[in-house]
N, C-alpha and C. Protein backbone atom coordinates (compact mmCIF):
# COMPACT_ATOMS: atom_id res chain seq x y z
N UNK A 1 1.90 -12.11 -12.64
CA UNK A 1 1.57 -11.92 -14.04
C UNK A 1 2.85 -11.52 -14.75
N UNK A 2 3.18 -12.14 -16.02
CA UNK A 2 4.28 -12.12 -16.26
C UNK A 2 3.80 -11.08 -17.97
N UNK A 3 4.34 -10.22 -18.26
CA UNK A 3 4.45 -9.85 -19.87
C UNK A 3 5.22 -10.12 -21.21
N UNK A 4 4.91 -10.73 -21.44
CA UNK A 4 6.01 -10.73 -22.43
C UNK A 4 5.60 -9.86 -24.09
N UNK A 5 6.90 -9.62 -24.43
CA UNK A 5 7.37 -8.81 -25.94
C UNK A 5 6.80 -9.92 -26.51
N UNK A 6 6.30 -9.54 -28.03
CA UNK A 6 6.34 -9.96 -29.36
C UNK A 6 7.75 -10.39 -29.54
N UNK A 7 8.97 -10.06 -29.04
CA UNK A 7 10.50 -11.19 -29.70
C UNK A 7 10.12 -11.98 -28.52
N UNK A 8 9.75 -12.06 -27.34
CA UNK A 8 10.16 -13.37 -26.36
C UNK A 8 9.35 -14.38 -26.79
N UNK A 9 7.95 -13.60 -27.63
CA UNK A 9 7.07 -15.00 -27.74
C UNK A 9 7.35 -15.50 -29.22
N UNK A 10 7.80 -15.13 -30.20
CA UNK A 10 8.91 -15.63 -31.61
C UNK A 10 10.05 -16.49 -31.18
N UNK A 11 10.56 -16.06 -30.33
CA UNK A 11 11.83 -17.57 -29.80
C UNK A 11 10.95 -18.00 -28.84
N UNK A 12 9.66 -18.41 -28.29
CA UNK A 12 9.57 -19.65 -27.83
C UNK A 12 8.82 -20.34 -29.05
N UNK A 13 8.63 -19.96 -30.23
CA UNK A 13 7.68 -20.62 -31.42
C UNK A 13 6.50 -19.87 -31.59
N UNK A 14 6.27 -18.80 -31.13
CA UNK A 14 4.52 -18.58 -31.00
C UNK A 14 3.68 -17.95 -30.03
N UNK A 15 2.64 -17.93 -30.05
CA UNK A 15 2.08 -17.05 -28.76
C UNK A 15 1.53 -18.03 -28.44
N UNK A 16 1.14 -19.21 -28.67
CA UNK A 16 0.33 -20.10 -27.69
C UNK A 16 1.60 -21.04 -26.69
N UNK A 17 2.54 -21.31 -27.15
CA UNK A 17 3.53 -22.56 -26.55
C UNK A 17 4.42 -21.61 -25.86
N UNK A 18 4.53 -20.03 -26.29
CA UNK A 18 4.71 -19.12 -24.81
C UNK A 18 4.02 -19.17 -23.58
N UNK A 19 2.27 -18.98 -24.12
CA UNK A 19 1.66 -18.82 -23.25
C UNK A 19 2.07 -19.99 -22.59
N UNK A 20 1.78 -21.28 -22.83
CA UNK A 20 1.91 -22.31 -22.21
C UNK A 20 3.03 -22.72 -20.96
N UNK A 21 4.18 -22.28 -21.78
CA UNK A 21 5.86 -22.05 -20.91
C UNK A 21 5.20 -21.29 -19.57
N UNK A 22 4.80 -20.19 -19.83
CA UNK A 22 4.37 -19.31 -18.34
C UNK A 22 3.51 -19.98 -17.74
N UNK A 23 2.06 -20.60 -17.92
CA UNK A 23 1.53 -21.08 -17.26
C UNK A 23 1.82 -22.44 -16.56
N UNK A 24 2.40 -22.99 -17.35
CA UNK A 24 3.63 -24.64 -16.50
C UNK A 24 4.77 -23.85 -15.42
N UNK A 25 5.47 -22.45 -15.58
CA UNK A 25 5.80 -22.15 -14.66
C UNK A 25 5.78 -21.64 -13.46
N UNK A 26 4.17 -20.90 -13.64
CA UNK A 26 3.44 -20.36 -12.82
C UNK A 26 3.17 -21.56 -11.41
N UNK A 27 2.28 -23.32 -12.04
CA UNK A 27 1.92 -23.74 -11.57
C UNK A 27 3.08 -24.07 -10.73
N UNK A 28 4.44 -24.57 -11.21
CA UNK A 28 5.41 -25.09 -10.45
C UNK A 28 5.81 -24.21 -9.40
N UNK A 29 5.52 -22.67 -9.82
CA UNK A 29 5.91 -21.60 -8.60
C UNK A 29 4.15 -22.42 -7.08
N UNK A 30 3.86 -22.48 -7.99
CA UNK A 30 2.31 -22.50 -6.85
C UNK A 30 2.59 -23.84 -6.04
N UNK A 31 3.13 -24.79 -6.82
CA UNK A 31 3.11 -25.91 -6.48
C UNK A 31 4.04 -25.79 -5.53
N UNK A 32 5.24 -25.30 -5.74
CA UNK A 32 6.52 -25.57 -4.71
C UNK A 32 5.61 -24.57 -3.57
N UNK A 33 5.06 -23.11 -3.59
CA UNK A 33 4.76 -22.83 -2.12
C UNK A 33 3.81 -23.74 -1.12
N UNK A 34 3.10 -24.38 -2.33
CA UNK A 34 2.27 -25.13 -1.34
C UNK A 34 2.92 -26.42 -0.53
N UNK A 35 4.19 -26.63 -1.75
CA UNK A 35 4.98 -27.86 -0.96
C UNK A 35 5.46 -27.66 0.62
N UNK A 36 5.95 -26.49 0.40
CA UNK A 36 7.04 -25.73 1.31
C UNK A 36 5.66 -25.24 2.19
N UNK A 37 4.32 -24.72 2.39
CA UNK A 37 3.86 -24.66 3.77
C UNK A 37 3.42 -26.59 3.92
N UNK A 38 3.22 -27.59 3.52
CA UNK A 38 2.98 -28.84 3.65
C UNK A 38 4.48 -29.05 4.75
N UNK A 39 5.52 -29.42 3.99
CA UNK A 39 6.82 -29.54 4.89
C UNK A 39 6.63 -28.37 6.04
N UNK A 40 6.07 -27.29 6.20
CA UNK A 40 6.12 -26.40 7.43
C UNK A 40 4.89 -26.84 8.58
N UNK A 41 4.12 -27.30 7.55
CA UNK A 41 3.32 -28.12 9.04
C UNK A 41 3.49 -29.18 9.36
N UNK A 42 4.25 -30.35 7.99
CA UNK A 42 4.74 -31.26 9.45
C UNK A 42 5.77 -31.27 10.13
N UNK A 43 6.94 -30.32 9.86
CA UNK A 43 7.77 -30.40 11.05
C UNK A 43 7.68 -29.27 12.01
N UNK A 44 6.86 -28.14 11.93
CA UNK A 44 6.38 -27.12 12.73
C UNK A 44 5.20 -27.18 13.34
N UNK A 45 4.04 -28.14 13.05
CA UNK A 45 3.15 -27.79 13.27
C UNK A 45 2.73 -27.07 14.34
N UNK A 46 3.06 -27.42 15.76
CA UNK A 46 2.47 -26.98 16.87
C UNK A 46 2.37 -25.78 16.59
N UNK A 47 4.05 -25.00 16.29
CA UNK A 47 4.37 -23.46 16.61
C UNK A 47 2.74 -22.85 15.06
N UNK A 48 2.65 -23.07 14.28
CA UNK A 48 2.32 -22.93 13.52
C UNK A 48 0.67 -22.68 13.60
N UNK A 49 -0.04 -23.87 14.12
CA UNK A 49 -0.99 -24.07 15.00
C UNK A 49 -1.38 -22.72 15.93
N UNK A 50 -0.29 -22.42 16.66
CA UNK A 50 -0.42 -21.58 17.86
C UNK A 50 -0.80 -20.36 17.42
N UNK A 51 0.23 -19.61 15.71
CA UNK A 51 -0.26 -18.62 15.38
C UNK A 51 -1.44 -18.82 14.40
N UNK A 52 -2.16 -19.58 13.84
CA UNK A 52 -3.15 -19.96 13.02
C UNK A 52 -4.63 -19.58 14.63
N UNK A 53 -4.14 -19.55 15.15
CA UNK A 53 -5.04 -19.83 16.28
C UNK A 53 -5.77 -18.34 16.84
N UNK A 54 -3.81 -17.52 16.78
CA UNK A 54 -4.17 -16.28 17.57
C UNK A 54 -4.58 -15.21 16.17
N UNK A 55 -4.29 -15.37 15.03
CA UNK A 55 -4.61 -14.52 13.62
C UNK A 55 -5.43 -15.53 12.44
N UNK A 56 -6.80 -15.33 12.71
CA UNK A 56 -7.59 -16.31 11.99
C UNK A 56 -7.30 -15.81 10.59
N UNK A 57 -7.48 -14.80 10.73
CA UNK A 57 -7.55 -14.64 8.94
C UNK A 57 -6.66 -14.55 8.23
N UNK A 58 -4.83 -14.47 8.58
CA UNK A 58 -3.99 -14.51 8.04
C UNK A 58 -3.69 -15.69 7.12
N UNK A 59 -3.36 -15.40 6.11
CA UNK A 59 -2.83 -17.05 5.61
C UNK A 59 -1.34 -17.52 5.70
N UNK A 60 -1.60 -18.65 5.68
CA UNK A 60 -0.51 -19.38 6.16
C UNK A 60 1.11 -19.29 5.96
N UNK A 61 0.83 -18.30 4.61
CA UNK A 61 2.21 -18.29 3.54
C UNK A 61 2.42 -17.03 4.86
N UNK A 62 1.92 -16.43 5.15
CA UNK A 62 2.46 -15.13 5.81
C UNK A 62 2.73 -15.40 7.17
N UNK A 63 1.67 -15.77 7.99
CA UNK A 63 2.59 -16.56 9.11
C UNK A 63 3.96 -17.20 9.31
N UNK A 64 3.76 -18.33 7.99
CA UNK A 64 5.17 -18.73 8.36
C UNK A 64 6.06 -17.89 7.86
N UNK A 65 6.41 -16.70 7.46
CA UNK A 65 7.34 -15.97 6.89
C UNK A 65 7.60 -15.68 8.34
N UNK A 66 6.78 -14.98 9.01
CA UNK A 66 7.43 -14.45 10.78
C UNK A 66 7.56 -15.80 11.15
N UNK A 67 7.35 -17.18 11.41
CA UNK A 67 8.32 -18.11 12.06
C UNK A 67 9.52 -18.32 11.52
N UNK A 68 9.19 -18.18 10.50
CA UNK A 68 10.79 -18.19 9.40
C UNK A 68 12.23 -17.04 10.31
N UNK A 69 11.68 -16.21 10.36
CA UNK A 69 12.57 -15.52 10.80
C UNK A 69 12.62 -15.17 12.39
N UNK A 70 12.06 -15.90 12.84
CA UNK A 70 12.36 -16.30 14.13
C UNK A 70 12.46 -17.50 14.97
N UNK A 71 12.79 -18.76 13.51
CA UNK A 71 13.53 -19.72 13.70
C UNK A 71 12.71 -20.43 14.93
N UNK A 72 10.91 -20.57 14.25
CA UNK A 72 9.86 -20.96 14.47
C UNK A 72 9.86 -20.97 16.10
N UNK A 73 10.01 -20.23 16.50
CA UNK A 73 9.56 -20.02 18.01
C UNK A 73 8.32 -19.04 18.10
N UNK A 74 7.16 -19.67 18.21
CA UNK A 74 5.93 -18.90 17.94
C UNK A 74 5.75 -17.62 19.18
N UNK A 75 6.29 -17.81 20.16
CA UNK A 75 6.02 -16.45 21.03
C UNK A 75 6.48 -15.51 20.41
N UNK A 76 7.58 -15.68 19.90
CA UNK A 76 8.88 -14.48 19.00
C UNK A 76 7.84 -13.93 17.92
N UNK A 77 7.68 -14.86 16.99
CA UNK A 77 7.09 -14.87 16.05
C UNK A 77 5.61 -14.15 16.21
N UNK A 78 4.52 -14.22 17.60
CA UNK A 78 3.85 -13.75 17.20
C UNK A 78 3.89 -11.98 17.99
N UNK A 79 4.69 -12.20 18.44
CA UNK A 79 5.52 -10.31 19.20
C UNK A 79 5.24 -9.57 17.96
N UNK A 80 6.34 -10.41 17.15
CA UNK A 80 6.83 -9.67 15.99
C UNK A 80 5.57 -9.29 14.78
N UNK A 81 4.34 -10.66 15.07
CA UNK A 81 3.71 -10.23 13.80
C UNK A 81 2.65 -9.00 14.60
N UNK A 82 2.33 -9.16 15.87
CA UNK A 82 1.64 -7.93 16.11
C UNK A 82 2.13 -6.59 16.41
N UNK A 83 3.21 -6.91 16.51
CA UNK A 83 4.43 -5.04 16.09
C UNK A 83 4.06 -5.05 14.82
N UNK A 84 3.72 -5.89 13.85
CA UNK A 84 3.83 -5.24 12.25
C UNK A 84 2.66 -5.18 12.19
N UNK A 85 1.17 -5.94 12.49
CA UNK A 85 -0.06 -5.01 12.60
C UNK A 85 -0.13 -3.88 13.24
N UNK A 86 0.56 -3.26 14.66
CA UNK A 86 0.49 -1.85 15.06
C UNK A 86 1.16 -1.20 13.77
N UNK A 87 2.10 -1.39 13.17
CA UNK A 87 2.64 -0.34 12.66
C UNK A 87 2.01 -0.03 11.36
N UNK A 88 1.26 -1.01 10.77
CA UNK A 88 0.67 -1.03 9.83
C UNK A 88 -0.51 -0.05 10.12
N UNK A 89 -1.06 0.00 11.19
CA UNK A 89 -2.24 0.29 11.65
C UNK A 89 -1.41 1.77 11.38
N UNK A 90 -0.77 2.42 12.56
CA UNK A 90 -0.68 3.73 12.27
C UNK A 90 0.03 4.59 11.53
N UNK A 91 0.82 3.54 10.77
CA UNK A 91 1.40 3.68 9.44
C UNK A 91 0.37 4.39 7.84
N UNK A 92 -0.23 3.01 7.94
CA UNK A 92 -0.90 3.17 6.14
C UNK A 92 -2.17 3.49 6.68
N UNK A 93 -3.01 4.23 5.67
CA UNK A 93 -1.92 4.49 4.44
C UNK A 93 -1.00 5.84 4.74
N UNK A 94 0.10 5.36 3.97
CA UNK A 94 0.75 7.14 4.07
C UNK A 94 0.34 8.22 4.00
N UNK A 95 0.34 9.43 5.10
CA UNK A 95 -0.43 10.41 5.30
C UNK A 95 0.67 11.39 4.19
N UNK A 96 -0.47 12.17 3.58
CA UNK A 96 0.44 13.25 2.12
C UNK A 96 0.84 14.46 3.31
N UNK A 97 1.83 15.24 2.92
CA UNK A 97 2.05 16.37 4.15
C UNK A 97 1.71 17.24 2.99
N UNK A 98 1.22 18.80 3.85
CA UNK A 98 1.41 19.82 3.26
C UNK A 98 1.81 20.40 1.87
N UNK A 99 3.49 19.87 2.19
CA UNK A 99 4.32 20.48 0.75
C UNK A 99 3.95 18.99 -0.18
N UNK A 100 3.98 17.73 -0.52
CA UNK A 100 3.22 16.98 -0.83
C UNK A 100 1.92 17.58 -1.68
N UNK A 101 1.24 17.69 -0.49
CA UNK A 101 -0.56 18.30 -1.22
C UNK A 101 -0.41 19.38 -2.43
N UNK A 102 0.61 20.31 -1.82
CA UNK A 102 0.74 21.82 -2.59
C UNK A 102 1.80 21.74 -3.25
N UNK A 103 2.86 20.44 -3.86
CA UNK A 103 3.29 20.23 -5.26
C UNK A 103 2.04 19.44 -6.13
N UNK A 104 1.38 18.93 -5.73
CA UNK A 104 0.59 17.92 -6.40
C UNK A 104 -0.67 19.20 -7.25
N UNK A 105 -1.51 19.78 -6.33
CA UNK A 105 -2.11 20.47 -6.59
C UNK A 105 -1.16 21.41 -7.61
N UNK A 106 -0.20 21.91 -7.64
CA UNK A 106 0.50 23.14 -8.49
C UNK A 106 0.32 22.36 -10.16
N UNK A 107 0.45 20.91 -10.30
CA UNK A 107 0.66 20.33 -11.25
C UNK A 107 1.88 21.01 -12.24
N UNK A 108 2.96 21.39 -11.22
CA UNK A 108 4.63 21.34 -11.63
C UNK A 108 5.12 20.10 -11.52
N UNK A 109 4.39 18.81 -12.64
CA UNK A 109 5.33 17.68 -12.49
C UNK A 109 4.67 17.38 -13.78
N UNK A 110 5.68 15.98 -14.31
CA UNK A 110 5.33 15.36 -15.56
C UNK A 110 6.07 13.90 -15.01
N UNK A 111 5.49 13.00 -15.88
CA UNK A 111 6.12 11.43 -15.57
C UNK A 111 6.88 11.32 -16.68
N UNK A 112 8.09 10.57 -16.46
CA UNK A 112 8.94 10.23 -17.17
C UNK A 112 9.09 8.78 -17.59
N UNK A 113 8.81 8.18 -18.92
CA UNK A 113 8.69 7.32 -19.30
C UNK A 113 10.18 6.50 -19.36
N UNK A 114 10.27 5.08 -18.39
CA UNK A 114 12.08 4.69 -18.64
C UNK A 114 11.67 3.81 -19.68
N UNK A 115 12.61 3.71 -19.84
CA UNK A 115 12.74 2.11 -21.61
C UNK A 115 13.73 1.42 -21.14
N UNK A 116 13.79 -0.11 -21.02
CA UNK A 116 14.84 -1.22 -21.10
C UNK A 116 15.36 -0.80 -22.26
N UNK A 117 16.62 -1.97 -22.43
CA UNK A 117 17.86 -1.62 -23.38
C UNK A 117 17.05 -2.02 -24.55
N UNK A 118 15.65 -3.20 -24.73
CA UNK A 118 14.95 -2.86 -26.10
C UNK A 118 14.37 -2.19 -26.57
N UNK A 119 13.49 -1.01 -25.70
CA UNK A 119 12.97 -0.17 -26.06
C UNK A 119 11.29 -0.56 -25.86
N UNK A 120 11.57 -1.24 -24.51
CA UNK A 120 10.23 -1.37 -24.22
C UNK A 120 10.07 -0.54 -22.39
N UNK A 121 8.71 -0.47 -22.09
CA UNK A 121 8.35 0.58 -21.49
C UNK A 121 8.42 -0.44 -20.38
N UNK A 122 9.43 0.44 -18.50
CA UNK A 122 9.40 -0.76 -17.69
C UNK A 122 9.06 0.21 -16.42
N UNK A 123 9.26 1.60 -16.53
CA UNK A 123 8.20 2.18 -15.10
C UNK A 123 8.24 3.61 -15.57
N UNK A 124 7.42 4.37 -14.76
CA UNK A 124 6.98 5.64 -15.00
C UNK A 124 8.07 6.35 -13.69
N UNK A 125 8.57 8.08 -14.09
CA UNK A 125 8.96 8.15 -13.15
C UNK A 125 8.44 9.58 -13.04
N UNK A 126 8.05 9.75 -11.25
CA UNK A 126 7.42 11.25 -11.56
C UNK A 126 8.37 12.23 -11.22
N UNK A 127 8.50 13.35 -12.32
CA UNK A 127 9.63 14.21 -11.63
C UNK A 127 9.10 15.65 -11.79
N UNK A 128 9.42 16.84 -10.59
CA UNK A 128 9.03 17.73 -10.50
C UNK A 128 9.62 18.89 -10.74
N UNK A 129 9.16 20.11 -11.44
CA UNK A 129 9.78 21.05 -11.68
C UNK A 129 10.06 22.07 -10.46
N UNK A 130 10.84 23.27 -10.59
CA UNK A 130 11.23 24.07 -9.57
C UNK A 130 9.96 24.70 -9.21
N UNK A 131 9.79 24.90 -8.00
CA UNK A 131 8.39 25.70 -7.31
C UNK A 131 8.72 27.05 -7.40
């Protein structure tokens, strides 16, 4: 999802032929991933196959990211993707500690609003006072 300012959508003409610009670019983003897993199953298929096989519910864009980086050798590839389900597993979600719980609870913090160089709003930042 993309936002745009009131000036980005005045230099493209308007708010509709903005909108339009994003959504023709959106599709071409969609279009090229789907190109790019098409080219990954026909010159990968087997390896590809093998992990589609052992992780039903994963989708495909994510699979091939671990053959990607293991230069589609699916044993490698699927080591690696079930080290990142363990770690995920006893990872997330992030457990809060103690001092965590008992700044949060003190409510010694305020968010700090950043601004781009136009003066539009681009993240919150939380910062805490002395305990």
């Amino acid at each position: 999802i993309r936002i745009m300012s009131g000036d980005d959508i005045q230099d493209k003409g308007g708010y509709w032929k903005g909108t339009q610009k994003i959504q023709n670019e959106d599709m071409l983003l969609l279009s090229a991933r789907r190109q790019s897993i098409i080219e990954v199953q026909e010159t990968h298929g087997a390896q590809l196959k093998a992990m589609q096989v052992r992780f039903r519910t994963t989708s495909n864009h994510e699979l091939i990211r671990f053959l990607k980086v293991r230069n589609f050798d699916d044993s490698k590839a699927i080591s690696m993707y079930e080290d990142h389900l363990k770690w995920r597993k006893e990872n997330l979600p992030v457990r809060q500690e103690s001092k965590v719980n008992r700044l949060l609870s003190s409510r010694k913090f305020y968010l700090l609003e950043d601004l781009d160089g136009a003066g539009r709003k681009t993240r919150n930042t939380l910062c805490f006072t002395k305990i």
